[in-house]
N, C-alpha and C. Protein backbone atom coordinates (compact mmCIF):
# COMPACT_ATOMS: atom_id res chain seq x y z
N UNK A 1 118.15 124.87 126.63
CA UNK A 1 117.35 125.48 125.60
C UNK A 1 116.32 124.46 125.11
N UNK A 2 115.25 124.68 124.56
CA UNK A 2 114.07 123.78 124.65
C UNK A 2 113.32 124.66 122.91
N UNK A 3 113.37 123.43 122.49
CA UNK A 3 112.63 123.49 121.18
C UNK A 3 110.86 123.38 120.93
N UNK A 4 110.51 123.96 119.97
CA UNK A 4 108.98 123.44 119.73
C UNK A 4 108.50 122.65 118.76
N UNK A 5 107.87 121.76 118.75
CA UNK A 5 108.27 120.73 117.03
C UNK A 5 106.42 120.65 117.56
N UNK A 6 106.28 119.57 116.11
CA UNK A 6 104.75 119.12 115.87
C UNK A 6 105.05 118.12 115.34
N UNK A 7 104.54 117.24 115.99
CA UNK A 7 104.46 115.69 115.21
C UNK A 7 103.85 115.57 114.09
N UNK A 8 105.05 114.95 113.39
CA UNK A 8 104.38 114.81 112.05
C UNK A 8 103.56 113.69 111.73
N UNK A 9 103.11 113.07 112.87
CA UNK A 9 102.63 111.58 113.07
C UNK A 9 101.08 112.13 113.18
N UNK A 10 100.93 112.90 114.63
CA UNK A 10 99.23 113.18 114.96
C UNK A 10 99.22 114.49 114.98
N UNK A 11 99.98 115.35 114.77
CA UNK A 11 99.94 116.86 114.91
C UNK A 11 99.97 117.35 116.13
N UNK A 12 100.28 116.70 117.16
CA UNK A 12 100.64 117.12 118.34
C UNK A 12 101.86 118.61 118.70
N UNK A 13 101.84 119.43 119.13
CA UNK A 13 102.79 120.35 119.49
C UNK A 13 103.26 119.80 120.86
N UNK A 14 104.93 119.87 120.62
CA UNK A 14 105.49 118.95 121.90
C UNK A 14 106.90 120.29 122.00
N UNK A 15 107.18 120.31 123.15
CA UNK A 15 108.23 121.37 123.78
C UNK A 15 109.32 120.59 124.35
N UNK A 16 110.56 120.27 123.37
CA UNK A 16 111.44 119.12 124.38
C UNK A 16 112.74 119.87 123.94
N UNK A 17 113.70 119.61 124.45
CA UNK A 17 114.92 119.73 124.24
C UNK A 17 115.89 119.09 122.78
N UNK A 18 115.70 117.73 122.99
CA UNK A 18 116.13 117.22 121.74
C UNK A 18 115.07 117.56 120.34
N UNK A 19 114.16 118.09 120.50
CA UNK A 19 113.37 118.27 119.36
C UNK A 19 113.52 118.45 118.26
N UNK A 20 113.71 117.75 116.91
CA UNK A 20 113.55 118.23 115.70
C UNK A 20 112.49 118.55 115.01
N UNK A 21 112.35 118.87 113.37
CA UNK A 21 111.45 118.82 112.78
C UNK A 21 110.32 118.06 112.48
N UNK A 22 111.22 116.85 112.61
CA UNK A 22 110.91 115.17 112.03
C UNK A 22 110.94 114.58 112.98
N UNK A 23 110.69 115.04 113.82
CA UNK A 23 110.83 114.03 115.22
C UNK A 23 109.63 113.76 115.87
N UNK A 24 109.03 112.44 116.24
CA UNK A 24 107.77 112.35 117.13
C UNK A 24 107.45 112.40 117.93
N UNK A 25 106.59 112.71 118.23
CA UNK A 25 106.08 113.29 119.97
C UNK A 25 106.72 111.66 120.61
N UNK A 26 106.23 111.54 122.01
CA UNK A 26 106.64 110.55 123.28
C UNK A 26 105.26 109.74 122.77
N UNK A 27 104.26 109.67 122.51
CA UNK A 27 103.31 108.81 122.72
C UNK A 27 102.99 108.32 121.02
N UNK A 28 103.96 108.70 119.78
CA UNK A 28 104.05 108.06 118.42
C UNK A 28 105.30 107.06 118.34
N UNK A 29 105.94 107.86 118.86
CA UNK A 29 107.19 107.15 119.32
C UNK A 29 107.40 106.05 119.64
N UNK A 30 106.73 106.32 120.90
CA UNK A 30 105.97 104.55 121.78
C UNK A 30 106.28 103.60 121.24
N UNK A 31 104.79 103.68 120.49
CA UNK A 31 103.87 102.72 120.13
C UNK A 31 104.51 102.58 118.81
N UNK A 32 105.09 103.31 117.84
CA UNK A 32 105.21 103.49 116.09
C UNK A 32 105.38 102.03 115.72
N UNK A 33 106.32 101.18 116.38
CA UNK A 33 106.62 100.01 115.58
C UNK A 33 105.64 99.41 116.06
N UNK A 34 104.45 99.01 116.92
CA UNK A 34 103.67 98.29 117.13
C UNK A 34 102.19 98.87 116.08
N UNK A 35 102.23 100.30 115.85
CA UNK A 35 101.16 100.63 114.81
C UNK A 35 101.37 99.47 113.49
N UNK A 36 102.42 100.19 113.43
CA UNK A 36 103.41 99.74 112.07
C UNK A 36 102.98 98.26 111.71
N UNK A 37 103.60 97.31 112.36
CA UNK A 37 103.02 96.28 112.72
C UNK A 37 101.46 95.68 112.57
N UNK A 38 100.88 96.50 113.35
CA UNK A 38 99.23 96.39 113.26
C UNK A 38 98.88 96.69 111.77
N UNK A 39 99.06 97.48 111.39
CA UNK A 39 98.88 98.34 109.87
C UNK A 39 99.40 97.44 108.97
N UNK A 40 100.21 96.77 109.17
CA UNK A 40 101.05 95.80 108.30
C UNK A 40 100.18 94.46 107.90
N UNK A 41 99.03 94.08 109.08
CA UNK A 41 99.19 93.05 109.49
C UNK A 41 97.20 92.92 109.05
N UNK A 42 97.09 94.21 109.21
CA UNK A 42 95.50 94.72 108.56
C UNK A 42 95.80 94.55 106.82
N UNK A 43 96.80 95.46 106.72
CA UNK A 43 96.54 95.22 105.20
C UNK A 43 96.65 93.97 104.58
N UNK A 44 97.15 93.29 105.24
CA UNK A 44 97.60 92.07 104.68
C UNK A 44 96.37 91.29 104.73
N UNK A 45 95.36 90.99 105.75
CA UNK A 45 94.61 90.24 106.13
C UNK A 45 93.08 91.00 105.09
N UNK A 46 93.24 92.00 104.72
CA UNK A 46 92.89 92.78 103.41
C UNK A 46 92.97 92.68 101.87
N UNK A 47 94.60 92.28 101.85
CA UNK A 47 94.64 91.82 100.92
C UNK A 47 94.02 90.39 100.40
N UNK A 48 94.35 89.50 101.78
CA UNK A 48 93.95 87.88 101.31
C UNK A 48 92.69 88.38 101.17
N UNK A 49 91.56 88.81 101.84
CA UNK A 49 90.24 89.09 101.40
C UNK A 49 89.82 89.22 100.20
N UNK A 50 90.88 90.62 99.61
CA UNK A 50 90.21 90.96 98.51
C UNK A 50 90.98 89.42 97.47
N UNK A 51 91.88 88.89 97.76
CA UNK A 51 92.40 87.66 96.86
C UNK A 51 91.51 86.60 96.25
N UNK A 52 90.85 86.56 97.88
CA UNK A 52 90.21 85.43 98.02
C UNK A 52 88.46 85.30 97.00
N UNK A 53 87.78 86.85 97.11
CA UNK A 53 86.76 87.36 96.30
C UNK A 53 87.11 87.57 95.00
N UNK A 54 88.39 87.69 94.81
CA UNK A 54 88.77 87.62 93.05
C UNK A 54 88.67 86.26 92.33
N UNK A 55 89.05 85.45 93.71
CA UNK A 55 89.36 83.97 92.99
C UNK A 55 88.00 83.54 92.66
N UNK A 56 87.45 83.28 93.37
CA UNK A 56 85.77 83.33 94.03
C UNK A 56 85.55 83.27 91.98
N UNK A 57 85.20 84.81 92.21
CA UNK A 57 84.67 85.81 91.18
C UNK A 57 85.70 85.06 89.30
N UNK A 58 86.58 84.70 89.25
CA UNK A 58 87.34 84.52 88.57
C UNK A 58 86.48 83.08 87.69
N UNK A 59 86.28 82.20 88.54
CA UNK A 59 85.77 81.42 88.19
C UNK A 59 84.54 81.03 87.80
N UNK A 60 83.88 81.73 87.78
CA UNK A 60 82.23 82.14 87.13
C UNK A 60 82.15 82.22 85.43
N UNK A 61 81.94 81.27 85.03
CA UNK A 61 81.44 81.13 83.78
C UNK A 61 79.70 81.66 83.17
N UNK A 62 79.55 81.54 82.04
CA UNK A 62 78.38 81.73 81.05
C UNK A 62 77.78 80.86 80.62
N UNK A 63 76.71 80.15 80.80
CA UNK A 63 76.55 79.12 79.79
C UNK A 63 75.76 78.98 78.65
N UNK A 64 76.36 78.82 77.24
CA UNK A 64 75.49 79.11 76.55
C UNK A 64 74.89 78.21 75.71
N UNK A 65 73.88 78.43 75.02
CA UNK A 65 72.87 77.18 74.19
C UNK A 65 72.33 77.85 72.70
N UNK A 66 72.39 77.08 71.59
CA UNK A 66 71.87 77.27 70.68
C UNK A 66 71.47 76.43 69.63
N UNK A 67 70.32 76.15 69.69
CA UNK A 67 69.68 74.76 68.66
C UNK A 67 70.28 73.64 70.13
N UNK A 68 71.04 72.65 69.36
CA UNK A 68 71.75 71.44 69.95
C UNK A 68 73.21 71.87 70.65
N UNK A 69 74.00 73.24 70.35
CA UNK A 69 75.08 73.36 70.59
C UNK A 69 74.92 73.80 72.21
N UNK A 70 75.55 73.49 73.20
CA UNK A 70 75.95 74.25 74.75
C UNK A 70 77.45 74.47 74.46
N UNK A 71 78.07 75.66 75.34
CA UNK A 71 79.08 75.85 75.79
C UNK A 71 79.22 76.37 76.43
N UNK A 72 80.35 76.76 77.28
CA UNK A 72 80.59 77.64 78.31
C UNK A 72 81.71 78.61 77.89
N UNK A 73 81.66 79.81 78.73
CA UNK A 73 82.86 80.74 78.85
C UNK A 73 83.15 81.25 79.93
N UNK A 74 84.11 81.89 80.46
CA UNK A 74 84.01 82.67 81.30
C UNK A 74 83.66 83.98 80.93
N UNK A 75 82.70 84.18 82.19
CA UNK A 75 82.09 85.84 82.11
C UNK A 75 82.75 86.81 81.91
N UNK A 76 82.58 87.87 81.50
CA UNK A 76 83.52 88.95 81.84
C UNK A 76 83.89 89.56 82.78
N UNK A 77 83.04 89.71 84.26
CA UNK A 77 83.22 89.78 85.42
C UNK A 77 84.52 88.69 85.90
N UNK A 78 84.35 87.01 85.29
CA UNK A 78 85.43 86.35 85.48
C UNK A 78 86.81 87.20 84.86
N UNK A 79 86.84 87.41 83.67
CA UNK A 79 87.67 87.39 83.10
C UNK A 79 88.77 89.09 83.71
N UNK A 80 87.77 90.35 84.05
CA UNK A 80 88.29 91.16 84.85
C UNK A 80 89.24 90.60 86.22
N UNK A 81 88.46 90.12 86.69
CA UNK A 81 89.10 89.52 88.12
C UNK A 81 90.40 88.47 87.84
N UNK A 82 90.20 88.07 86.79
CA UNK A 82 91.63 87.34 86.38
C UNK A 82 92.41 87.87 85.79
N UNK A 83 92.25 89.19 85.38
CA UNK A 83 93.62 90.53 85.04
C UNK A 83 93.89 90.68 86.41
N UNK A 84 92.96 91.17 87.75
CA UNK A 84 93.02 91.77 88.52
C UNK A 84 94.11 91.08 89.36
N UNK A 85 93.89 89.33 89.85
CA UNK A 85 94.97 89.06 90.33
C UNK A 85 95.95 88.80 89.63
N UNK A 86 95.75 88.74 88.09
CA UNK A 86 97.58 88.59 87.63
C UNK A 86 98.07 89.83 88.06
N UNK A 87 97.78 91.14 87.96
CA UNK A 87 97.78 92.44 88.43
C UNK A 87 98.55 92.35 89.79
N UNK A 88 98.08 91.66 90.62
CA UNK A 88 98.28 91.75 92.41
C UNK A 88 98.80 90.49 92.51
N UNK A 89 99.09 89.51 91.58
CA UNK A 89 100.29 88.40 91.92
C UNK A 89 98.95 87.77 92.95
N UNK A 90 97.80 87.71 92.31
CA UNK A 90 97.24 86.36 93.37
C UNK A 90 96.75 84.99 93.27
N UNK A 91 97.01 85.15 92.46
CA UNK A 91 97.20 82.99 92.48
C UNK A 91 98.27 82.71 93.34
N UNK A 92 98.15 82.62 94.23
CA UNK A 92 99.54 82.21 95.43
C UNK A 92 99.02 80.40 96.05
N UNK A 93 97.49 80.12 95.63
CA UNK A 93 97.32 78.96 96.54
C UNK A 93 98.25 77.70 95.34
């Protein structure tokens, strides 16, 4: 007896015997832990990106002057980006 399922992966319609609901076609199957993997391995290399443009960005000050007085602050653009990685845990260096 031979079942009809659809991958819930690519939407493929597959006709197999062991077929469930939840079950993936032969060619998600495969590959799944090597997507998985890849996907894992993108986001990550994504994340340091966006880490790395926060830190960047974090450190950008204002400088300001009046009569004899200078000082500095950080911008507010800094100061967003330094919620953002306490937010995402990125001060890791």
């Amino acid at each position: 007896m031979s079942y009809y399922m659809i991958c819930p992966k690519c939407g493929k319609g597959t006709i197999g015997r062991y077929a469930t609901d939840n079950s993936l076609c032969g060619e998600c199957s495969d590959n799944s832990s090597t997507t998985d993997e890849l996907s894992v391995e993108k986001l990550q290399e994504q994340l340091n990106t966006a880490k790395k443009a926060l830190t960047e960005i974090s450190k950008t000050k204002d400088f300001y002057r009046s009569g004899r007085d200078h000082w500095e602050e950080f911008s507010q653009d800094a100061l967003k980006a330094q919620k953002a990685l306490a937010a995402i845990g990125g001060n890791d260096e």
